[in-house]
Protein backbone atom coordinates (compact mmCIF):
# COMPACT_ATOMS: atom_id res chain seq x y z
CA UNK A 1 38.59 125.81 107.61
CA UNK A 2 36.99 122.93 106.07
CA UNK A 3 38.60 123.66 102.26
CA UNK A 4 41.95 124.03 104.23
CA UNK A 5 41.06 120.66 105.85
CA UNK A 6 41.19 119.29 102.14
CA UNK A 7 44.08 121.13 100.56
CA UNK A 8 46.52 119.46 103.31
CA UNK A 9 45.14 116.02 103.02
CA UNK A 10 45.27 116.62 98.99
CA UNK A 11 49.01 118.06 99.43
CA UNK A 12 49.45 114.80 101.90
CA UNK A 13 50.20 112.34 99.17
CA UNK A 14 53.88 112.09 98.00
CA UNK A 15 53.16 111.85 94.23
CA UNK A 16 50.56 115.07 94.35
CA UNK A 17 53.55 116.85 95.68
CA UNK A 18 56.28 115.75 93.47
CA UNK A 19 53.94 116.93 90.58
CA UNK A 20 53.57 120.21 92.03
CA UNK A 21 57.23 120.70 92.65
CA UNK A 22 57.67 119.99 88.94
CA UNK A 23 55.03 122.25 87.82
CA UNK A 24 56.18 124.99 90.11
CA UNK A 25 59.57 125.31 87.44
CA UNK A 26 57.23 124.62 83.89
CA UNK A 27 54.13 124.53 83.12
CA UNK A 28 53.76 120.56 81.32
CA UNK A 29 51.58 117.88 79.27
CA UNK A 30 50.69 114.69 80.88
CA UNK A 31 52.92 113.19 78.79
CA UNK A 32 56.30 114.91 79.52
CA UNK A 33 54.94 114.58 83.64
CA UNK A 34 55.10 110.99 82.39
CA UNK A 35 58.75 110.72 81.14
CA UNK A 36 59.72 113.21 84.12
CA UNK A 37 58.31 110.94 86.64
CA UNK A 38 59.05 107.35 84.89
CA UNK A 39 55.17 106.81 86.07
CA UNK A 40 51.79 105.41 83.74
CA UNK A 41 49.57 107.84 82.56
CA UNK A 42 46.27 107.16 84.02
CA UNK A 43 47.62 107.46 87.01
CA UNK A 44 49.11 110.79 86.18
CA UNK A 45 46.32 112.05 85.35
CA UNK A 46 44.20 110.63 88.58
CA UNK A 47 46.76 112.80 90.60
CA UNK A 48 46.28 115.88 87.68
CA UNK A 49 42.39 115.39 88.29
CA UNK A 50 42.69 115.59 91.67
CA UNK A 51 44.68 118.71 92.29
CA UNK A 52 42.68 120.56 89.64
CA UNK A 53 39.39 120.07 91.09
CA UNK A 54 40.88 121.14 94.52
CA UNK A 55 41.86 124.34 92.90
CA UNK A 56 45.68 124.25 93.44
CA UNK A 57 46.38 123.37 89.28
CA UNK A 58 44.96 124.79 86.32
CA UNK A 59 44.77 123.18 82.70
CA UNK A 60 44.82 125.26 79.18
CA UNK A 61 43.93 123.27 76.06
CA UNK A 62 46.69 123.75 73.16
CA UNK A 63 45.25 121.85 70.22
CA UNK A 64 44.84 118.51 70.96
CA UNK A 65 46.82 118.81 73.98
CA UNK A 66 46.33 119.81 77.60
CA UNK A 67 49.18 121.66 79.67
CA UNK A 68 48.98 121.69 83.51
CA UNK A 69 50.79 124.46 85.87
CA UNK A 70 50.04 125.63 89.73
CA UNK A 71 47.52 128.10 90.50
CA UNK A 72 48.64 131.04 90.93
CA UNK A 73 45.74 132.78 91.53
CA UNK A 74 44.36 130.37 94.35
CA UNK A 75 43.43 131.30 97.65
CA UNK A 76 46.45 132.94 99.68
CA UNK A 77 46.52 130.55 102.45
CA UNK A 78 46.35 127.29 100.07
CA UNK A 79 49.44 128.98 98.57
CA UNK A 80 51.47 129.11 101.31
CA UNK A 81 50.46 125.39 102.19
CA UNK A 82 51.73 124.77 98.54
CA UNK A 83 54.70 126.63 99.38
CA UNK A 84 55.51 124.98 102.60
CA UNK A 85 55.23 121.73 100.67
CA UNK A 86 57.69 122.68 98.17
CA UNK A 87 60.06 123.62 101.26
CA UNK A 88 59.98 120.90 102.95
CA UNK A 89 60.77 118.31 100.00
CA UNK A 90 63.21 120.48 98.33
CA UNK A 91 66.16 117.95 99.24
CA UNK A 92 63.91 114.77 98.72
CA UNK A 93 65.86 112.38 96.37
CA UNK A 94 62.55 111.67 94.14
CA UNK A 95 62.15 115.29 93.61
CA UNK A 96 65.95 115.75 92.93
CA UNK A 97 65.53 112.96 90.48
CA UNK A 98 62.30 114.44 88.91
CA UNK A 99 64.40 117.52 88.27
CA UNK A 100 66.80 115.97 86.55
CA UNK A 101 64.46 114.31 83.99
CA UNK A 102 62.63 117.53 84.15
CA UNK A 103 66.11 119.50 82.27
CA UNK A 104 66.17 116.60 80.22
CA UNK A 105 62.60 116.76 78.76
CA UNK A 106 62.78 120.59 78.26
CA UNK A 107 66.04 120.31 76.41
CA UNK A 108 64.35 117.60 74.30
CA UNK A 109 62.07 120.27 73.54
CA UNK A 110 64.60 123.07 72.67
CA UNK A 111 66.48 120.48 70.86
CA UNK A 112 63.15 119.85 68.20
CA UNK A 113 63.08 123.02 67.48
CA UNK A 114 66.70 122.78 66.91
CA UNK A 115 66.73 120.10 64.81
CA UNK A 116 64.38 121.26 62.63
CA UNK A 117 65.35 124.72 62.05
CA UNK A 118 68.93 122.86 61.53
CA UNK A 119 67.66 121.37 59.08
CA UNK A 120 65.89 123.71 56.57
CA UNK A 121 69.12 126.54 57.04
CA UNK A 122 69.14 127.45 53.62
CA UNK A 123 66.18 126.60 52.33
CA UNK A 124 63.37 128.93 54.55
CA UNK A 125 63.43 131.49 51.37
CA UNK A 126 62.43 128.57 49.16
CA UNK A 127 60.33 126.15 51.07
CA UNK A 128 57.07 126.77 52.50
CA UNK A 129 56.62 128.16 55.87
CA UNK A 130 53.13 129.02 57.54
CA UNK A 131 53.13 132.84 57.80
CA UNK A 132 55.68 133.41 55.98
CA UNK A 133 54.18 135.78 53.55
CA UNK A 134 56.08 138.96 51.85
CA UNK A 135 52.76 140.72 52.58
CA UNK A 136 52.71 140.35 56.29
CA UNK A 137 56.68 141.84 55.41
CA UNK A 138 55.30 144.76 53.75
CA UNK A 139 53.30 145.65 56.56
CA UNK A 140 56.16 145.46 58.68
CA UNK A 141 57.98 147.91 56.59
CA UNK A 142 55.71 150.46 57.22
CA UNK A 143 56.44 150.83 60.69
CA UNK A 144 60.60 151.07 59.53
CA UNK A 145 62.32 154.22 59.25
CA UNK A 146 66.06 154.59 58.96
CA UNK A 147 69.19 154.69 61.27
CA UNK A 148 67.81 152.39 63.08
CA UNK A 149 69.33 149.69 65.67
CA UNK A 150 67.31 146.60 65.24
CA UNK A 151 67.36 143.46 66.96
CA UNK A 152 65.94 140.29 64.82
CA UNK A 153 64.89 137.57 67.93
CA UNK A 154 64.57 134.17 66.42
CA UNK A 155 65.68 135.72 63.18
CA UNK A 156 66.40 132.15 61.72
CA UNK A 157 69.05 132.80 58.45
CA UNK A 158 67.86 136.80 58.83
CA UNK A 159 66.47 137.11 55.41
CA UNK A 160 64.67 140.19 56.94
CA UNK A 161 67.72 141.10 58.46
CA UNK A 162 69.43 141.44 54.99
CA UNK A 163 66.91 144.13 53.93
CA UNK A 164 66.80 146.30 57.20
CA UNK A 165 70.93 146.55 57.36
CA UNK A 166 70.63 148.24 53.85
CA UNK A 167 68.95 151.12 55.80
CA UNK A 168 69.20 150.76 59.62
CA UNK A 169 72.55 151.89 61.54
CA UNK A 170 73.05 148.03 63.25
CA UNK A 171 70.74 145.15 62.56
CA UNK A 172 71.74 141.63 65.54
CA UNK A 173 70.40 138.93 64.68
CA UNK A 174 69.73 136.38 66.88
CA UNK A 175 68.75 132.38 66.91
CA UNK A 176 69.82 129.44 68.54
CA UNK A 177 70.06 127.34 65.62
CA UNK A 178 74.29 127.11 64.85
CA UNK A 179 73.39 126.64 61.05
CA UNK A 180 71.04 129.22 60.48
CA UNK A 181 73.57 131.34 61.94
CA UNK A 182 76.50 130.00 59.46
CA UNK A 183 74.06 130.36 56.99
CA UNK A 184 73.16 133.69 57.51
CA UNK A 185 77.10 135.08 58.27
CA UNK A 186 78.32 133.67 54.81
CA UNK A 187 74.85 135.45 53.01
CA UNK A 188 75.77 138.63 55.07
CA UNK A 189 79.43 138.58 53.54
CA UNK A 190 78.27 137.73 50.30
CA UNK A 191 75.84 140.93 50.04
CA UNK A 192 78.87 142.99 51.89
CA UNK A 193 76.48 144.26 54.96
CA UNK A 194 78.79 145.19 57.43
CA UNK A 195 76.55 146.40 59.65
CA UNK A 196 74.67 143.13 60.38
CA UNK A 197 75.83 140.71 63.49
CA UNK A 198 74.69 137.40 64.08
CA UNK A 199 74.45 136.19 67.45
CA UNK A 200 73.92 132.25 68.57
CA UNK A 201 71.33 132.74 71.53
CA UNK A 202 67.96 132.25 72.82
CA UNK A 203 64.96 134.77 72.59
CA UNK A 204 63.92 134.15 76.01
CA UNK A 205 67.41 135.56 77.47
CA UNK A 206 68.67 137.67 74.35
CA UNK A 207 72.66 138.45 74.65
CA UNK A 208 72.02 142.36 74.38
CA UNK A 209 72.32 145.02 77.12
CA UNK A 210 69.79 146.73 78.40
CA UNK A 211 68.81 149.02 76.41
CA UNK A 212 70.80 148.53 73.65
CA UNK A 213 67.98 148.94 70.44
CA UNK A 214 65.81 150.94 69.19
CA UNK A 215 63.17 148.33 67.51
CA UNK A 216 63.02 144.63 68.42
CA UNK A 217 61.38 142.37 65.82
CA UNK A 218 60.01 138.90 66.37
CA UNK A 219 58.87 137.62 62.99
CA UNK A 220 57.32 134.13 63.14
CA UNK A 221 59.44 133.42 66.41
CA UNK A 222 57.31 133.75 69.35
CA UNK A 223 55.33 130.65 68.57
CA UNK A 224 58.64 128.76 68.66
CA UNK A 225 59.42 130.02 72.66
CA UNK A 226 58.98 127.97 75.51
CA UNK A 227 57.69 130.63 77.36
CA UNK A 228 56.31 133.84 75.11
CA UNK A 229 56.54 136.17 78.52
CA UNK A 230 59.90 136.33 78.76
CA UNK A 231 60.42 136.34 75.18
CA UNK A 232 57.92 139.86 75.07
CA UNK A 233 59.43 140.89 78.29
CA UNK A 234 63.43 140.24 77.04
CA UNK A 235 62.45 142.67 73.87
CA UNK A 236 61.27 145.00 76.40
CA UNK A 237 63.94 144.68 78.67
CA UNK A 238 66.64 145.81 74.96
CA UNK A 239 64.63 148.16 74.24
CA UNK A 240 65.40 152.06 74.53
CA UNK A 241 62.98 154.45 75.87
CA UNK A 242 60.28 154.74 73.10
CA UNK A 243 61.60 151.84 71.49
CA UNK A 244 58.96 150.00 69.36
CA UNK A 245 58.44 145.78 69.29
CA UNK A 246 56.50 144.38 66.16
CA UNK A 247 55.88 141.41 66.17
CA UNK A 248 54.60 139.10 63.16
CA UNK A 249 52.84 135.35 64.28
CA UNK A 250 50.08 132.91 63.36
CA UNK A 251 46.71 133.37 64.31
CA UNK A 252 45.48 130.93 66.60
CA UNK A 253 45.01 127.92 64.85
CA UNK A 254 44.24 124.13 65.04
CA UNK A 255 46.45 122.55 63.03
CA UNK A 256 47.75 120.27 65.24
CA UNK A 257 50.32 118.96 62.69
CA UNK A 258 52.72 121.92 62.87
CA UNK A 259 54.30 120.77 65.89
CA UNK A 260 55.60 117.98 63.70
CA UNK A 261 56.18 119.38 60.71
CA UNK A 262 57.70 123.28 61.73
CA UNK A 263 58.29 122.74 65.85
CA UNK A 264 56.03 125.07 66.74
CA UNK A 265 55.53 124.93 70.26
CA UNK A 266 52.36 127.10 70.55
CA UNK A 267 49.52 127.27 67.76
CA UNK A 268 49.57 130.75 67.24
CA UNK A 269 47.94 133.23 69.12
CA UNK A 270 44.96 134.90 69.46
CA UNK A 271 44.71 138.76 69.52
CA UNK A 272 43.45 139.34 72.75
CA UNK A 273 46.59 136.87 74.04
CA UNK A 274 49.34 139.03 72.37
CA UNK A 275 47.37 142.27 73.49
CA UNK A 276 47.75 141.11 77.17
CA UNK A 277 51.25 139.72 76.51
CA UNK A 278 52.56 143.30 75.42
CA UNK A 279 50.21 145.09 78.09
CA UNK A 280 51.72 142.86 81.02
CA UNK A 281 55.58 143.85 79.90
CA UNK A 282 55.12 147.15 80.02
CA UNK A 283 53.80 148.35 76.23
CA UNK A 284 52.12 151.13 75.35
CA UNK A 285 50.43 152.27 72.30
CA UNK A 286 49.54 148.72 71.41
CA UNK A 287 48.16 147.72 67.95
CA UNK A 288 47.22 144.34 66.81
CA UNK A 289 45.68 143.30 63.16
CA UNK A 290 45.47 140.31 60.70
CA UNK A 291 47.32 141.17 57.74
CA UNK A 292 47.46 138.34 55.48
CA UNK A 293 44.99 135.19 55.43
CA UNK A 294 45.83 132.31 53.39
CA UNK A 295 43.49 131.00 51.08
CA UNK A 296 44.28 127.03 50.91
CA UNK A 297 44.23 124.32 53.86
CA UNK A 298 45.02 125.13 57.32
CA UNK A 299 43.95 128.59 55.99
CA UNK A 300 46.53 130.76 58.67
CA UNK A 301 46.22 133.98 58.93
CA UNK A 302 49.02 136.37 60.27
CA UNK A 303 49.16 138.65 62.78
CA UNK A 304 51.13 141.63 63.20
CA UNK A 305 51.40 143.29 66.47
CA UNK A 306 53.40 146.70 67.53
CA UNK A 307 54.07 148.76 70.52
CA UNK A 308 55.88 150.69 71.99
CA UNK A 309 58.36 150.95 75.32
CA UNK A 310 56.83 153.21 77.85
């Protein structure tokens, strides 16, 4: 009774609960809490310190930086003290405000990834891009076989689009970057591939029907999502019966500097993370190896991951 005792005078503080209102709809850094809630960071993180010993938030280290989101695995009767607390304020104008800056951070961070991939339409074939290796692409290949209907999530200008419409029945390709996608239409009607589409969307709610493919490819894309889940469980949801996902990404890393220089939002992944990823969508038959390790500074190494729709 005691610990509940604690949770309701830790919930009892206005500021505790606007912060778990906000994480409740995104998992966050300290410093987007900051610019969500106009409000200094040591006292942020006071608050952050507060609720994480009292086991109602959770941290996970990404780099350099720390992200913060509700426990969902705390004890049943603190959770529905958290969610009377989220109730009760739903209509409070402070947490109507905070939600407002909280759509306007997270489309800052779609629009970085924007930007950048913007940017470099055109030039992804030439420049350099970590894990980007036509070895990793062999290895891919493998799992191919023709008369296929493929959809490429996060598929960027689609240069591995290009070859898979030269043997698969329908290849979409889909990104949410308007110039990759101009980019990629004119290089589809230059190379006559009639059977290739290009779609402007998002991986995490891909404009396909249920479904609707038979493989569903993220190459060098998931570390780009907001939210990997729904990105694994989106392919899953396109997917045919006995459908097969592959999946190409970056080892977990520390190179801290990618989120600058590429917009990555996550520093790769580490097996064990896209094993459970593809187990908790629904995929069978899982199989997950490091094909391709680069042999100058950050040193990535690529992962390629496949399973299949059970």
């Amino acid at each position: 009774m005691s610990e509940l005792w604690d949770t309701i005078k830790l919930l009892s503080d206005s500021t505790r609960a606007r912060i778990l209102i906000i994480l409740n709809d995104e998992e966050l850094s300290v410093a987007e809490l900051q610019e969500v809630m106009n409000m200094g960071q040591s006292r942020i993180s006071s608050h952050l310190s507060l609720l994480r010993q009292g086991d109602v938030v959770v941290d996970r280290k990404e780099g350099k930086k720390t992200f913060y989101a509700i426990n969902l695995n705390c004890d049943p009767n603190k959770a529905k003290l958290i969610d009377s607390v989220l109730s009760a304020l739903k209509g409070d104008e402070a947490v109507l405000e905070d939600q407002k800056n909280l759509k306007r951070v997270l489309n800052k961070r779609k629009q970085a990834a924007e930007e950048y991939f913007n940017s470099v339409a055109g030039r992804l074939g030439k420049n350099y891009c970590p894990g980007r290796s036509w070895e990793a692409i062999g290895h891919f290949l493998l799992y191919l076989t023709p008369k296929l209907k493929v959809a490429d999530l996060g598929a960027g200008e689609g240069l591995i689009s290009q070859l898979l419409a030269r043997g698969a029945e329908k290849v979409y390709c889909i990104d949410n970057a308007p110039k990759m996608i101009e980019f990629g239409e004119s290089l589809s009607k230059k190379n006559g591939l009639t059977n290739l589409e290009y779609q402007l969307g998002d991986i995490e709610n891909v404009p396909l029907k249920d479904k609707s493919v038979d493989l569903a490819l993220l190459s060098q894309a998931l570390h780009h999502a907001n939210h990997p889940v729904k990105a694994v469980e989106e392919a899953y949801r396109i997917l045919e019966d006995g459908g097969r996902i592959i999946i190409i990404d970056l080892l977990e890393h520390d190179f801290e500097k990618a989120r600058e220089l590429y917009a990555d939002v996550w520093l790769g992944f580490s097996q064990n993370k896209l094993y459970q990823l593809l187990k908790d969508a629904g995929f069978k038959q899982i199989e997950i190896n490091i094909v391709s390790k680069e042999t100058e500074e950050p040193y990535f190494q690529t992962i390629l991951a496949s399973a299949v729709k059970g």
